[in-house]
Protein backbone atom coordinates (compact mmCIF):
# COMPACT_ATOMS: atom_id res chain seq x y z
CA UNK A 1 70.71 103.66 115.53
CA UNK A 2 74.13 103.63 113.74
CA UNK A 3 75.11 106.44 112.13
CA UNK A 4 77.37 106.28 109.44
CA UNK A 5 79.37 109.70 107.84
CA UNK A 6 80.45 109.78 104.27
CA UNK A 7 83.01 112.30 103.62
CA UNK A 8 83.83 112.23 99.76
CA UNK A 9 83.73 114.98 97.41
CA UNK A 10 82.61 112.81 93.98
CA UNK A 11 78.53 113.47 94.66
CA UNK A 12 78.43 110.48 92.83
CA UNK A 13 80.54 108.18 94.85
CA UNK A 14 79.28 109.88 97.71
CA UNK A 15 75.61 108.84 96.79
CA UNK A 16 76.39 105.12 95.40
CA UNK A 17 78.31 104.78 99.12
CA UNK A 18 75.34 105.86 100.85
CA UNK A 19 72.99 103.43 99.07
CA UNK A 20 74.85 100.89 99.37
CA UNK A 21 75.05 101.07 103.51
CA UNK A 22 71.73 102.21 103.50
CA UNK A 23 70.41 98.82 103.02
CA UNK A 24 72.26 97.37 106.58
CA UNK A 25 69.77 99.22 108.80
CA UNK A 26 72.36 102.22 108.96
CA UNK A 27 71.56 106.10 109.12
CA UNK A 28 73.86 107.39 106.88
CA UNK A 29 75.17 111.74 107.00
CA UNK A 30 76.68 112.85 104.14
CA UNK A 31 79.35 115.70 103.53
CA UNK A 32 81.65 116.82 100.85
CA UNK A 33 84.12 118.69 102.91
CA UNK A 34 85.84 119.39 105.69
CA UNK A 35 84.05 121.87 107.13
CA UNK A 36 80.77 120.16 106.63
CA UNK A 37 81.94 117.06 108.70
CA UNK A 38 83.02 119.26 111.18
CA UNK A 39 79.37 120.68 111.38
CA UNK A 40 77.93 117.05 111.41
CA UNK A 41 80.72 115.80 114.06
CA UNK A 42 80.27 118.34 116.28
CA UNK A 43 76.08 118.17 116.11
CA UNK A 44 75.97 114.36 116.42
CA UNK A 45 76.63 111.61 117.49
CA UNK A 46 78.84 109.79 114.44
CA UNK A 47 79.56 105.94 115.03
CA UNK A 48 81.85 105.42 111.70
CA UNK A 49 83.57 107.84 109.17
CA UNK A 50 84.53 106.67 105.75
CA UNK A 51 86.98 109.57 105.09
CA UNK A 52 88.29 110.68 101.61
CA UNK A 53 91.86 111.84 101.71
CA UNK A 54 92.18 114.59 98.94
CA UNK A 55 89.21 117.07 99.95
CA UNK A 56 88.52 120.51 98.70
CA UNK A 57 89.08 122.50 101.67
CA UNK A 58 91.69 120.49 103.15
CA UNK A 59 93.48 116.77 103.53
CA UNK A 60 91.55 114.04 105.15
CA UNK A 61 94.98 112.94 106.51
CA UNK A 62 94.91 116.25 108.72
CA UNK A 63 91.13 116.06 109.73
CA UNK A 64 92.07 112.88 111.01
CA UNK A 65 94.93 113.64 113.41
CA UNK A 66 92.53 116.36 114.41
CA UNK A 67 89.58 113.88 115.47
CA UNK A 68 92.17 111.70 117.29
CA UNK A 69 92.67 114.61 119.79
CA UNK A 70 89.64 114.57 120.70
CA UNK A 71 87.67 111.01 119.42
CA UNK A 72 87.96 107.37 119.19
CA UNK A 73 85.38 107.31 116.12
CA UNK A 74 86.36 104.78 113.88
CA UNK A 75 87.65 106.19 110.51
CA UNK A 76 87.72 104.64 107.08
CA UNK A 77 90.13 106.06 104.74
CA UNK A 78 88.83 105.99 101.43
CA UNK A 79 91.54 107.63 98.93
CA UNK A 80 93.16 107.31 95.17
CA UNK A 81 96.78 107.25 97.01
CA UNK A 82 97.84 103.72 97.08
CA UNK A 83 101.63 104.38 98.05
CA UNK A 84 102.66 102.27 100.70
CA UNK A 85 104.00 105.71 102.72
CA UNK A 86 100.29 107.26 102.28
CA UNK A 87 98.91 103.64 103.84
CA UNK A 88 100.85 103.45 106.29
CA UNK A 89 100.69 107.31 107.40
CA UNK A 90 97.22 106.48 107.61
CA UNK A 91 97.36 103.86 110.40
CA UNK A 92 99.96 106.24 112.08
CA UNK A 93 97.85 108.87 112.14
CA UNK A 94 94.39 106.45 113.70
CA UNK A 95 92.58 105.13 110.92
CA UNK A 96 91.26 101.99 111.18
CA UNK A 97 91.09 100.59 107.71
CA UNK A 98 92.30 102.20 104.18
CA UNK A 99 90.70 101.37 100.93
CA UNK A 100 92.35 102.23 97.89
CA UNK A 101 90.18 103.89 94.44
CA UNK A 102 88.42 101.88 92.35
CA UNK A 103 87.04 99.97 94.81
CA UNK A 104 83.78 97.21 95.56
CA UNK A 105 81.04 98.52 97.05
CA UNK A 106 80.34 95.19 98.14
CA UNK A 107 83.72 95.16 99.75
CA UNK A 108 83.72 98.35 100.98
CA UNK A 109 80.09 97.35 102.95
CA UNK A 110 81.98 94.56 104.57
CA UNK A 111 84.82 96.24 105.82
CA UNK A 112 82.50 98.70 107.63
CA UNK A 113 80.37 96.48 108.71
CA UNK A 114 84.12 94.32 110.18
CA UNK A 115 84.93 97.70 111.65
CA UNK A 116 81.86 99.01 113.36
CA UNK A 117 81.63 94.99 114.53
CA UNK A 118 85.27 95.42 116.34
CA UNK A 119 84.25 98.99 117.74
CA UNK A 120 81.22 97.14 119.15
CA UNK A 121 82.98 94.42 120.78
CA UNK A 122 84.17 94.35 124.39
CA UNK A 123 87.42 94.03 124.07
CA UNK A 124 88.10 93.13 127.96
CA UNK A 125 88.02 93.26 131.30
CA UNK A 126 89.57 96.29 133.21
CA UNK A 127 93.04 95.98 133.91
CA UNK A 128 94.89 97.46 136.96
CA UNK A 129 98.32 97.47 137.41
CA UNK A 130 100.09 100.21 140.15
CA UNK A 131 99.60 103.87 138.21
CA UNK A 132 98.30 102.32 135.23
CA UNK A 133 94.66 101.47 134.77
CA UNK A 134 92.80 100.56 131.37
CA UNK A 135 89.20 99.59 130.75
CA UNK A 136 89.36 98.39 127.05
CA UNK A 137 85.77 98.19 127.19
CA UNK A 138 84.72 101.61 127.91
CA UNK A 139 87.93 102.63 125.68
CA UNK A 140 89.32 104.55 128.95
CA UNK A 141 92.84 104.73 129.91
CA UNK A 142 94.37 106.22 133.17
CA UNK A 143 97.75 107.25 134.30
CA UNK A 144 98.11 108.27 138.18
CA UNK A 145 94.75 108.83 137.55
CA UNK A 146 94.72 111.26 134.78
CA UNK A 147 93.21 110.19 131.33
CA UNK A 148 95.57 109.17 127.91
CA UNK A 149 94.17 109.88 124.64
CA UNK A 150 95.09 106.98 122.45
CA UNK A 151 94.61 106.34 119.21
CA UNK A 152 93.31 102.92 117.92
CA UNK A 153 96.19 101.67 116.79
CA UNK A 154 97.62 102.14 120.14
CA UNK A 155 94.86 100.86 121.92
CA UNK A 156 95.14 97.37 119.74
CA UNK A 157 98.64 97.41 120.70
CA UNK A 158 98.27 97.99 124.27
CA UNK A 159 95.11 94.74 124.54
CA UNK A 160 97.85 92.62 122.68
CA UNK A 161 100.30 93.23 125.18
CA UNK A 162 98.72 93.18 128.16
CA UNK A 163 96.59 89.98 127.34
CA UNK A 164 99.98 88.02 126.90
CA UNK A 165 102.24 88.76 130.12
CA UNK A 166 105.55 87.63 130.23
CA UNK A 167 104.71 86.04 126.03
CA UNK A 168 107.87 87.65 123.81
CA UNK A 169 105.31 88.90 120.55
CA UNK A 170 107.34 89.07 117.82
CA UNK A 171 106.79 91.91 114.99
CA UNK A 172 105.45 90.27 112.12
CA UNK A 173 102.58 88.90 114.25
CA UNK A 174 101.78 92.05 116.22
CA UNK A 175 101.61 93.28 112.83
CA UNK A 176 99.52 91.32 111.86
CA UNK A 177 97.29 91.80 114.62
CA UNK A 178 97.09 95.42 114.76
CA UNK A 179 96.98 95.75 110.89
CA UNK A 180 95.22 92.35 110.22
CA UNK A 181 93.57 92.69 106.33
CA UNK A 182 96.48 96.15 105.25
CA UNK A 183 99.20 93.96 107.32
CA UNK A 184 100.82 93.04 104.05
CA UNK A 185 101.25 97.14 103.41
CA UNK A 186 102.50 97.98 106.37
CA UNK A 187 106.40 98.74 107.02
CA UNK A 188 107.69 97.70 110.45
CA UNK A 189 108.57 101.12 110.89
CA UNK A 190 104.82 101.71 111.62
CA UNK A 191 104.92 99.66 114.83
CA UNK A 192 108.09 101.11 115.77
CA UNK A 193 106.24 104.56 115.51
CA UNK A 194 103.13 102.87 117.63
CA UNK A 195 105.45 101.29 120.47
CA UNK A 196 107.15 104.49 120.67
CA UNK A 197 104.03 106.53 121.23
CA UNK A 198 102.84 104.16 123.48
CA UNK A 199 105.61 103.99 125.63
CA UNK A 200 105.46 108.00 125.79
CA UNK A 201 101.95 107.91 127.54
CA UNK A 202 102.32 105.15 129.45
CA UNK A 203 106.42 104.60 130.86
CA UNK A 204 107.75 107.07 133.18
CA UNK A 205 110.88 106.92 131.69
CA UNK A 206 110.44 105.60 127.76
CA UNK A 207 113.85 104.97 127.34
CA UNK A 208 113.94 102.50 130.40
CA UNK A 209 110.40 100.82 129.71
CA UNK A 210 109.05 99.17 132.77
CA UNK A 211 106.15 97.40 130.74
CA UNK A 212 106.96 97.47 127.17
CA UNK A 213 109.98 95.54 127.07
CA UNK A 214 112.03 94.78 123.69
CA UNK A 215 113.43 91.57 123.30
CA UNK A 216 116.31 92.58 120.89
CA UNK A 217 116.08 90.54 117.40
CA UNK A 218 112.21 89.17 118.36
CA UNK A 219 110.19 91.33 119.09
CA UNK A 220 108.07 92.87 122.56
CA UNK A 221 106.75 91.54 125.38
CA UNK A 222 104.82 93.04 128.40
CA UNK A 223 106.88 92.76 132.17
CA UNK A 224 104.38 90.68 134.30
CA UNK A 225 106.66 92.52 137.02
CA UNK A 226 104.08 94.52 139.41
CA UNK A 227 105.22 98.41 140.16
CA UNK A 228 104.51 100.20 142.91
């Protein structure tokens, strides 16, 4: 079964969330801090969190980065802050979708059920090439054999890449894949911050990429050049 965690402090919201997603054949766990989730996280098995950013103990922003050191759980921000810095801090920091107060329920029940769809999906085959080995399926990454932690938006990044070799990708349209409904909200100084970090884990040397090429004034493109 699917389990679904609410983390939202309004017991109200919380409970009109809940019944909401209750009726899509979803177990739903509910919490109203921080260090309930934590509890819940740690206990069980959680396939979605729909994550409120201003919490009492604490800022959903920082749970987050937390999780990502450890998880791959998708994470729906769910927040009052509709600057375009908070959205896009967000995605930086692994979230996979950001919905902005007052909201649809109906809406909101789509996007999870869009997000727990893609998290469902195989996303590919696995993918070999000299140190370098990713199985986007399974969601594991290797480097000389040793595993990289990366976050979703730097897993999206990497399966756009990789599926076109030797295609130049140009920024508004890996934007657009990465971000696809919050493109329009997010700066291209997020993917600078995601082909950076990517590049980190993944290059020996970032500053002279072997596979994440730029193509000054267009965009990126992935070297179809084999490495020993």
């Amino acid at each position: 079964m699917t389990r679904l965690l609410i983390v939202e402090d309004d017991r109200s919201l919380n409970k009109g969330i809940a019944l909401t997603l209750s009726h899509n054949d979803l177990h739903i766990e509910q919490a109203y801090d921080i260090a309930t989730a934590e509890q819940i996280v740690s206990s069980q098995k959680i396939d979605l969190i729909i994550l409120d950013i201003n919490l009492p103990d604490g800022s959903g922003l920082d749970y987050c980065e937390k999780l990502r050191s450890s998880s791959q759980v998708p994470i729906i921000f769910l927040t009052a802050n509709d600057m375009e810095p908070d959205i896009v801090t967000g995605f930086e920091l692994g979230g996979d979708d950001y919905i902005t107060k007052p909201f649809s329920l109906m809406v909101l029940r789509a996007r999870v059920m869009a997000v727990l769809k893609r998290a469902a999906s195989p996303s590919g085959n696995k993918i070999t090439l000299g140190p370098l080995s990713f199985d986007f399926a399974k969601m594991e990454y290797y480097k000389n054999s040793q595993p990289l932690l990366l976050s979703r938006t730097e897993q999206k990044l990497l399966k756009i890449l990789v599926s076109n070799p030797g295609n130049i990708l140009d920024r508004e349209q890996l934007i657009h894949k990465i971000w696809s409904q919050e493109a329009d909200f997010v700066d291209e100084n997020a993917l600078t911050v995601a082909v950076k970090r990517l590049r980190a884990k993944i290059e020996d040397d970032p500053s002279a990429p072997n596979y994440i090429k730029t193509v000054y004034g267009l965009g990126y493109m992935w070297s179809e050049r084999q490495h020993p």
